[in-house]
Protein backbone atom coordinates (compact mmCIF):
# COMPACT_ATOMS: atom_id res chain seq x y z
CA UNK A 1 6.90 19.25 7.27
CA UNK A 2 4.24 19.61 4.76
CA UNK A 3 1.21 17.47 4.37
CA UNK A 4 1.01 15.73 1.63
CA UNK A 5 -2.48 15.15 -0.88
CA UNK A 6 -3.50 13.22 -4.02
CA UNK A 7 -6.76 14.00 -5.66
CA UNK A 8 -8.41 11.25 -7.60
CA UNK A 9 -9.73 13.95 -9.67
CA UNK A 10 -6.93 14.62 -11.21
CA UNK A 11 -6.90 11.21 -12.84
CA UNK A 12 -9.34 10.04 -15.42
CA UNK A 13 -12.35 8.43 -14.33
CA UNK A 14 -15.11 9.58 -11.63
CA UNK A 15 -13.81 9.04 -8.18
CA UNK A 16 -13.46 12.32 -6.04
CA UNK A 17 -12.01 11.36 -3.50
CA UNK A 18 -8.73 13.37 -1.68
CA UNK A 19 -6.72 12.39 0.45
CA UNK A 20 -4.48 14.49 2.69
CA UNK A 21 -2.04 13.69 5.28
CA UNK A 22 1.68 12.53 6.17
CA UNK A 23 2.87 11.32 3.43
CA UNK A 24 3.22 7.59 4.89
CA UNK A 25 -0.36 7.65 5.19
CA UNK A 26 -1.47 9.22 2.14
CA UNK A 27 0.78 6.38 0.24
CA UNK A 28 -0.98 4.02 2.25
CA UNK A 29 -4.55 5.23 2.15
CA UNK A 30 -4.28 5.91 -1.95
CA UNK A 31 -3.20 2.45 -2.27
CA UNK A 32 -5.24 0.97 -0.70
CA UNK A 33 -8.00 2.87 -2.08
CA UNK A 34 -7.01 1.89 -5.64
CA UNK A 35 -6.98 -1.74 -4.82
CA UNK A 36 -10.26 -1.68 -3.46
CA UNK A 37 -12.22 0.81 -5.77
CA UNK A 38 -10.34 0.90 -9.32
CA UNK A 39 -9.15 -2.78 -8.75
CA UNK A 40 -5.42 -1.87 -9.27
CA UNK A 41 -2.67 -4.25 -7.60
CA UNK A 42 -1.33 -3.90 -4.16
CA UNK A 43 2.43 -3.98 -5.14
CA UNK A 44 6.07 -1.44 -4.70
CA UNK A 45 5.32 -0.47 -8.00
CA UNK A 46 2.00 1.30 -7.42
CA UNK A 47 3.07 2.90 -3.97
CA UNK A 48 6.08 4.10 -5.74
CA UNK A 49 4.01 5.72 -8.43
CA UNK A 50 1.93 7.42 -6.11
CA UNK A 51 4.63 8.62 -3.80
CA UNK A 52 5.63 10.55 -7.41
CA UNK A 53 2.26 12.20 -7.94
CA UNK A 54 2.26 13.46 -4.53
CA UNK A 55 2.21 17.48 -4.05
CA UNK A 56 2.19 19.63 -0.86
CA UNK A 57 -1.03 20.43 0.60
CA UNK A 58 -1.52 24.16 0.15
CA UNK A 59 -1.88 26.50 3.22
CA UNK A 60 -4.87 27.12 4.39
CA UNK A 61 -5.79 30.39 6.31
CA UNK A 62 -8.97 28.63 8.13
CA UNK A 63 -8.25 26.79 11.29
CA UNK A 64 -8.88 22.96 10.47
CA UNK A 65 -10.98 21.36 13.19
CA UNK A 66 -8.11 20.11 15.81
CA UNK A 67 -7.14 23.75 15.85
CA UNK A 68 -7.21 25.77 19.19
């Protein structure tokens, strides 16, 4: 199964922040992280709008750090 990421970049404003991961957890994190830092509310709505700008985390051909 693919990770999944959101970018904050991709979205007006300055935040840079990425977040990769299950998808579970990305939903999670994201919300959370608009809550806290662009002040948007905690609710289904918002969780189900970022479950739809989800996209698969590309491949990448260097070992990430757990990697051995």
């Amino acid at each position: 199964m693919p990770r999944k990421i959101i970018d904050c970049r991709d979205f007006p404003g300055p935040c840079t922040l990425t977040i990769a991961g299950e998808e579970d957890e990305v939903v999670q994190a994201q919300t959370a992280h608009l809550a806290a830092v662009h002040e948007m509310a905690h609710t289904p709505e918002v969780r189900s709008y970022v479950r739809s700008v989800l996209r698969d985390e590309a491949l990448s051909t260097a070992p990430h750090a757990g990697a051995r």
